[in-house]
Protein backbone atom coordinates (compact mmCIF):
# COMPACT_ATOMS: atom_id res chain seq x y z
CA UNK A 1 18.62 17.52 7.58
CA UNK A 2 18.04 21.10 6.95
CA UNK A 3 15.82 24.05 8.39
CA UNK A 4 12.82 25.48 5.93
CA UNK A 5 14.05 28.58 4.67
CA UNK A 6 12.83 31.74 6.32
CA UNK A 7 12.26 35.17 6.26
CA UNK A 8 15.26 36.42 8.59
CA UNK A 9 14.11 39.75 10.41
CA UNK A 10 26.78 18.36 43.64
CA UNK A 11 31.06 18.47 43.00
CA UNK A 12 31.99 20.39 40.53
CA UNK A 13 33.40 18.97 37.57
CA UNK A 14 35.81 20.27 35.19
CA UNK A 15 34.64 20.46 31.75
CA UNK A 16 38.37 21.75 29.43
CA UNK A 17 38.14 19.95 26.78
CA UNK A 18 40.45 19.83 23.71
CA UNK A 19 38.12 20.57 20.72
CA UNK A 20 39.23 19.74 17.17
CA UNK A 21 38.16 20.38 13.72
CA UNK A 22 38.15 16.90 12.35
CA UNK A 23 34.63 16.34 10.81
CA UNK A 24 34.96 12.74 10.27
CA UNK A 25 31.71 10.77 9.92
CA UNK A 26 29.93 10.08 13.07
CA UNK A 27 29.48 11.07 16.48
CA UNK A 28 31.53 8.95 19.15
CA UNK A 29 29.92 9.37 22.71
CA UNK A 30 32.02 10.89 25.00
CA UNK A 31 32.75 8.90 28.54
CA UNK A 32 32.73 11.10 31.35
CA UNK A 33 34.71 9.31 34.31
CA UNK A 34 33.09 11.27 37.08
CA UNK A 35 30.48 10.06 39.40
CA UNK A 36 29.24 13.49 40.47
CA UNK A 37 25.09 13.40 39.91
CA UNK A 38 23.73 16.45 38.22
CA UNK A 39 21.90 18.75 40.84
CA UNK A 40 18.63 19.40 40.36
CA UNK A 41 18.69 23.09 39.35
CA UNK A 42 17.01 25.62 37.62
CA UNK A 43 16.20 25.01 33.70
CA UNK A 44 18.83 25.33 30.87
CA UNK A 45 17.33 28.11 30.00
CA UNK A 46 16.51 29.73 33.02
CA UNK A 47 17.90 33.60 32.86
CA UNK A 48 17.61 34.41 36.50
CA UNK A 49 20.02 32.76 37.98
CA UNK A 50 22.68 31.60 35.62
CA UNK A 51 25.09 29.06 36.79
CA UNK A 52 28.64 29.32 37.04
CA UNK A 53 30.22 27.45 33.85
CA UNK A 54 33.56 25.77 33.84
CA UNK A 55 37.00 26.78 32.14
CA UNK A 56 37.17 27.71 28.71
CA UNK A 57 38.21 26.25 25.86
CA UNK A 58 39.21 28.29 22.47
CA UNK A 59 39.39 26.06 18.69
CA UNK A 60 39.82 27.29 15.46
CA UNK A 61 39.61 25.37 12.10
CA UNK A 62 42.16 23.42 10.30
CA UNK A 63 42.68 24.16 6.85
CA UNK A 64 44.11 20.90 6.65
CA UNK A 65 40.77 18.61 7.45
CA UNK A 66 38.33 21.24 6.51
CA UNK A 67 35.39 19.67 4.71
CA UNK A 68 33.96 20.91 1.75
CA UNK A 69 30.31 21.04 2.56
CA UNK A 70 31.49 22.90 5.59
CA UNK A 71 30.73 27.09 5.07
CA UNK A 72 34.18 29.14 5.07
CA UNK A 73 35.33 29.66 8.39
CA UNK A 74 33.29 26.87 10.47
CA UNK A 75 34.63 24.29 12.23
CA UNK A 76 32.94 20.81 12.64
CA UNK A 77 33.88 18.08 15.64
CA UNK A 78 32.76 15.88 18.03
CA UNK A 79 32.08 17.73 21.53
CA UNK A 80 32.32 15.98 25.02
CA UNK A 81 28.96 15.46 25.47
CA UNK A 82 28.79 13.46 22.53
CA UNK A 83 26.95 15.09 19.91
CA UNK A 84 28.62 16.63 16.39
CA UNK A 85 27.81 19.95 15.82
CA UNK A 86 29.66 22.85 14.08
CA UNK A 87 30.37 26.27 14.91
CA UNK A 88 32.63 29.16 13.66
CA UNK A 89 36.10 28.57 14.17
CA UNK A 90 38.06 30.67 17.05
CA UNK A 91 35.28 30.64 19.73
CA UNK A 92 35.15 29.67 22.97
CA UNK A 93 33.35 26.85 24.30
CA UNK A 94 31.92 26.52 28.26
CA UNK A 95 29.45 24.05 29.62
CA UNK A 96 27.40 23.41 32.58
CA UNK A 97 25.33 21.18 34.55
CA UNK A 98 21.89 20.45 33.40
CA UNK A 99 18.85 18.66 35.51
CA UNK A 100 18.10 16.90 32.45
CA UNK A 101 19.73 15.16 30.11
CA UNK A 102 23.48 16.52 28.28
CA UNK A 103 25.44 19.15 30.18
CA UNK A 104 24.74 22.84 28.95
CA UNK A 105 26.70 23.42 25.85
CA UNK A 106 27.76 27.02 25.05
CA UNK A 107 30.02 28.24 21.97
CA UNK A 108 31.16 32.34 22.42
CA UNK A 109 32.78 35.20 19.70
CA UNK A 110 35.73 36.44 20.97
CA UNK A 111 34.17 39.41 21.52
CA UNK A 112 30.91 38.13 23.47
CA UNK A 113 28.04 39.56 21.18
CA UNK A 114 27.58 35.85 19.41
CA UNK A 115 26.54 32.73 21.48
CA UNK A 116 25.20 29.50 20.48
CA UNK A 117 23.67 27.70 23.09
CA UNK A 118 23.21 23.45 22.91
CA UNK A 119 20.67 21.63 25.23
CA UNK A 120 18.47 18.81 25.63
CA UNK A 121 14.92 19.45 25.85
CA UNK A 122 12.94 17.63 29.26
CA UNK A 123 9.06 18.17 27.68
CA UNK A 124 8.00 15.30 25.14
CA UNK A 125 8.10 17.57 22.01
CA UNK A 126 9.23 21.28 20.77
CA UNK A 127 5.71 22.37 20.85
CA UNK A 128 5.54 21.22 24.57
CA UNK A 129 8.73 23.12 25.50
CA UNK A 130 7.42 25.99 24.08
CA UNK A 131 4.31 25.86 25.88
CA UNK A 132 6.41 26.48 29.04
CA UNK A 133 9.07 28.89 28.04
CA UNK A 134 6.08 31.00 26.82
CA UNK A 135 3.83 30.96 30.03
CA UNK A 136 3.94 33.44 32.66
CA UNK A 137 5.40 30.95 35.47
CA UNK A 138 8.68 30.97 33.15
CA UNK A 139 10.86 33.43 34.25
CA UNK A 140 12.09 34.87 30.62
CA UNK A 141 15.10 37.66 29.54
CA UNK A 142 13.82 40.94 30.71
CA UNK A 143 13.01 42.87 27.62
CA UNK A 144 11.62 39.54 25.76
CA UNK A 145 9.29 40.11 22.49
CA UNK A 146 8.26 37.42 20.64
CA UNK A 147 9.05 38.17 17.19
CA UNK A 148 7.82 34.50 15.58
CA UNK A 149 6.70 31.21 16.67
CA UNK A 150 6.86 28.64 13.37
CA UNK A 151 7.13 24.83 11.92
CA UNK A 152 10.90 24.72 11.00
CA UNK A 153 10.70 21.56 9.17
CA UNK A 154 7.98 19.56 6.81
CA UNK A 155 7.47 16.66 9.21
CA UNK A 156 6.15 19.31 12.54
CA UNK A 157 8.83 18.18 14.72
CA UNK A 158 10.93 21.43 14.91
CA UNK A 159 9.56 24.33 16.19
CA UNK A 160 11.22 27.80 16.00
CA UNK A 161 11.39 30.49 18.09
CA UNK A 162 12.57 33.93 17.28
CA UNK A 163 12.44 36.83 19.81
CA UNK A 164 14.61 39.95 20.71
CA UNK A 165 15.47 40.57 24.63
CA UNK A 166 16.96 43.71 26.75
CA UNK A 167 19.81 41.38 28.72
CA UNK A 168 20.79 38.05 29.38
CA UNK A 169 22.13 37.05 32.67
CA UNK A 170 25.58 36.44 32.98
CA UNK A 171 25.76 37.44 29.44
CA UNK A 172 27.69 41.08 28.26
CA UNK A 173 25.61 44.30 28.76
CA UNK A 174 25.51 44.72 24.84
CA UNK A 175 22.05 44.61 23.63
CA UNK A 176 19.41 44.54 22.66
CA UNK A 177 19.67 40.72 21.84
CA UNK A 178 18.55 38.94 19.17
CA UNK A 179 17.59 35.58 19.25
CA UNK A 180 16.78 32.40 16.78
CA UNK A 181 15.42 28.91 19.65
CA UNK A 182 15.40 25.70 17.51
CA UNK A 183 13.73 22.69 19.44
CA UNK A 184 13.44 19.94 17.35
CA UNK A 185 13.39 16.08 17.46
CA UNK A 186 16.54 14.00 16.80
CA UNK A 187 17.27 10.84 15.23
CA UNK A 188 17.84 9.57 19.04
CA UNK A 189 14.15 9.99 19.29
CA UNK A 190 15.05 12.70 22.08
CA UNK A 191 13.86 16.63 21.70
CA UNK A 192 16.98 18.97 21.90
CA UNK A 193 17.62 22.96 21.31
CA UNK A 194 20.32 25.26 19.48
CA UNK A 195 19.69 28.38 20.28
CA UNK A 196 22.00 31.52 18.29
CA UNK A 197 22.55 34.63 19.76
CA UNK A 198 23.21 38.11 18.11
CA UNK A 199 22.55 41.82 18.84
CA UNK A 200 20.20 43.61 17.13
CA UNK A 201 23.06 46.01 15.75
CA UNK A 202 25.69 43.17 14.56
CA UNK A 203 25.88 41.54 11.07
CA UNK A 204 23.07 39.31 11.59
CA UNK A 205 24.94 36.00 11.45
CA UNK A 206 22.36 34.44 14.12
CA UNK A 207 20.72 32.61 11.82
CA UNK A 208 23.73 31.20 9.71
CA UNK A 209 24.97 30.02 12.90
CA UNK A 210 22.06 28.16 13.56
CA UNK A 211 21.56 26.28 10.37
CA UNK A 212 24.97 25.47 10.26
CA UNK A 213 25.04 23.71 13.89
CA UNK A 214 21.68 22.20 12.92
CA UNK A 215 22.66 20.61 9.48
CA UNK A 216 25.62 19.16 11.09
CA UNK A 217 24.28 18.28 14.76
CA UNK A 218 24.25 14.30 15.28
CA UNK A 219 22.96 13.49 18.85
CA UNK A 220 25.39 11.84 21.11
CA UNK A 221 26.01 8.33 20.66
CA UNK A 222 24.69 7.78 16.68
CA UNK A 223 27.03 7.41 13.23
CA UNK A 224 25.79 10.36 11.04
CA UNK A 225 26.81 10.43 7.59
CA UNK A 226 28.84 14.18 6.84
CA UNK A 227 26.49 16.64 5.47
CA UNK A 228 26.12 17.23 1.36
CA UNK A 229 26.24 20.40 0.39
């Protein structure tokens, strides 16, 4: 699985977690023992109201199990909410309620000017999603230009999204932001989203992060075979 290359311009539950960097082979779903039902709140997305996430959780790679298809400095594993994905090694992981679907899944620099964010997708297909973060009744960053709007793979399925944005609630006063939105259908048949975070002014990274987490992302309860480089 890999992106087309592109031109880069209720109770509350606790969600700690103890992340590691063994890549393994698969996916194991996690099992959540808690019988609190999801409230019916605003979209994953939604930057008007963030919610309040839970307590943080830092990981860094292991030398030791690091896999060779794996870029220098990333760190693969299997989160709680089931799904394999990798990320650099060293940030911080948080996670919140969702009215659809896997808890909100998001992955922090140390220094807050890097996010990746992990979701699954309520509308049928990527284009569909689209179709309603783009409309007027969607409430979107303030500052938001739409930069691009493309096919990310050769079958139509993935759809990408790149845009720049003044601020980000709940999210450090350090922009302007710069952001790559992946939605894209899964071998689970169900439509989920990475979206990678930068500023305008940093290294540019965004979109390494991004492929990375997508070539490696397995949705939560499948065996995926590890990546070849």
């Amino acid at each position: 699985m890999a992106l087309i290359a592109l031109v880069v311009l209720g109770t509350a539950v606790s969600l700690t977690v103890t992340l590691t960097s063994d890549h393994g082979h698969g996916s194991v779903a996690a099992t959540d023992t808690s019988t609190s039902a999801r409230p019916a709140a605003s979209a994953p997305t939604d930057p008007s109201t963030p919610p309040a996430e839970a307590p943080e959780t830092t990981f860094d790679p292991d030398p030791s199990t690091a896999s060779g298809t794996l870029p220098d400095g990333y760190v693969a594993y299997d989160d709680r909410e089931g799904f394999r994905i990798a990320v650099p090694g060293g940030w911080v992981r948080t996670a919140t309620a969702s009215r659809y679907g896997i808890d909100v899944v998001n992955y922090r620099s140390p220094e807050g000017d890097r996010r990746l964010q992990v979701f699954e997708v309520e509308e049928s297909t990527a284009d569909q999603s689209f179709q309603v973060f783009l409309s007027d009744a969607y409430p979107r960053p303030d500052g938001f230009v739409e930069q691009s709007l493309t096919n990310a793979d050769d079958a139509g399925t993935a759809v990408l999204l790149e845009y720049t944005a003044d601020s980000f609630g709940g999210e450090p006063d350090i922009g302007p932001w710069h952001a790559y939105d992946l939605r894209f259908l899964a071998e689970d048949g169900k439509i989920y989203a990475l979206a990678s975070y930068g500023t305008t002014s940093g290294n540019g990274d965004e979109w390494d992060t991004l492929d990375t987490a997508y070539t490696w992302f397995c949705p939560p309860g499948l065996l995926c075979e590890e990546p070849t480089a």
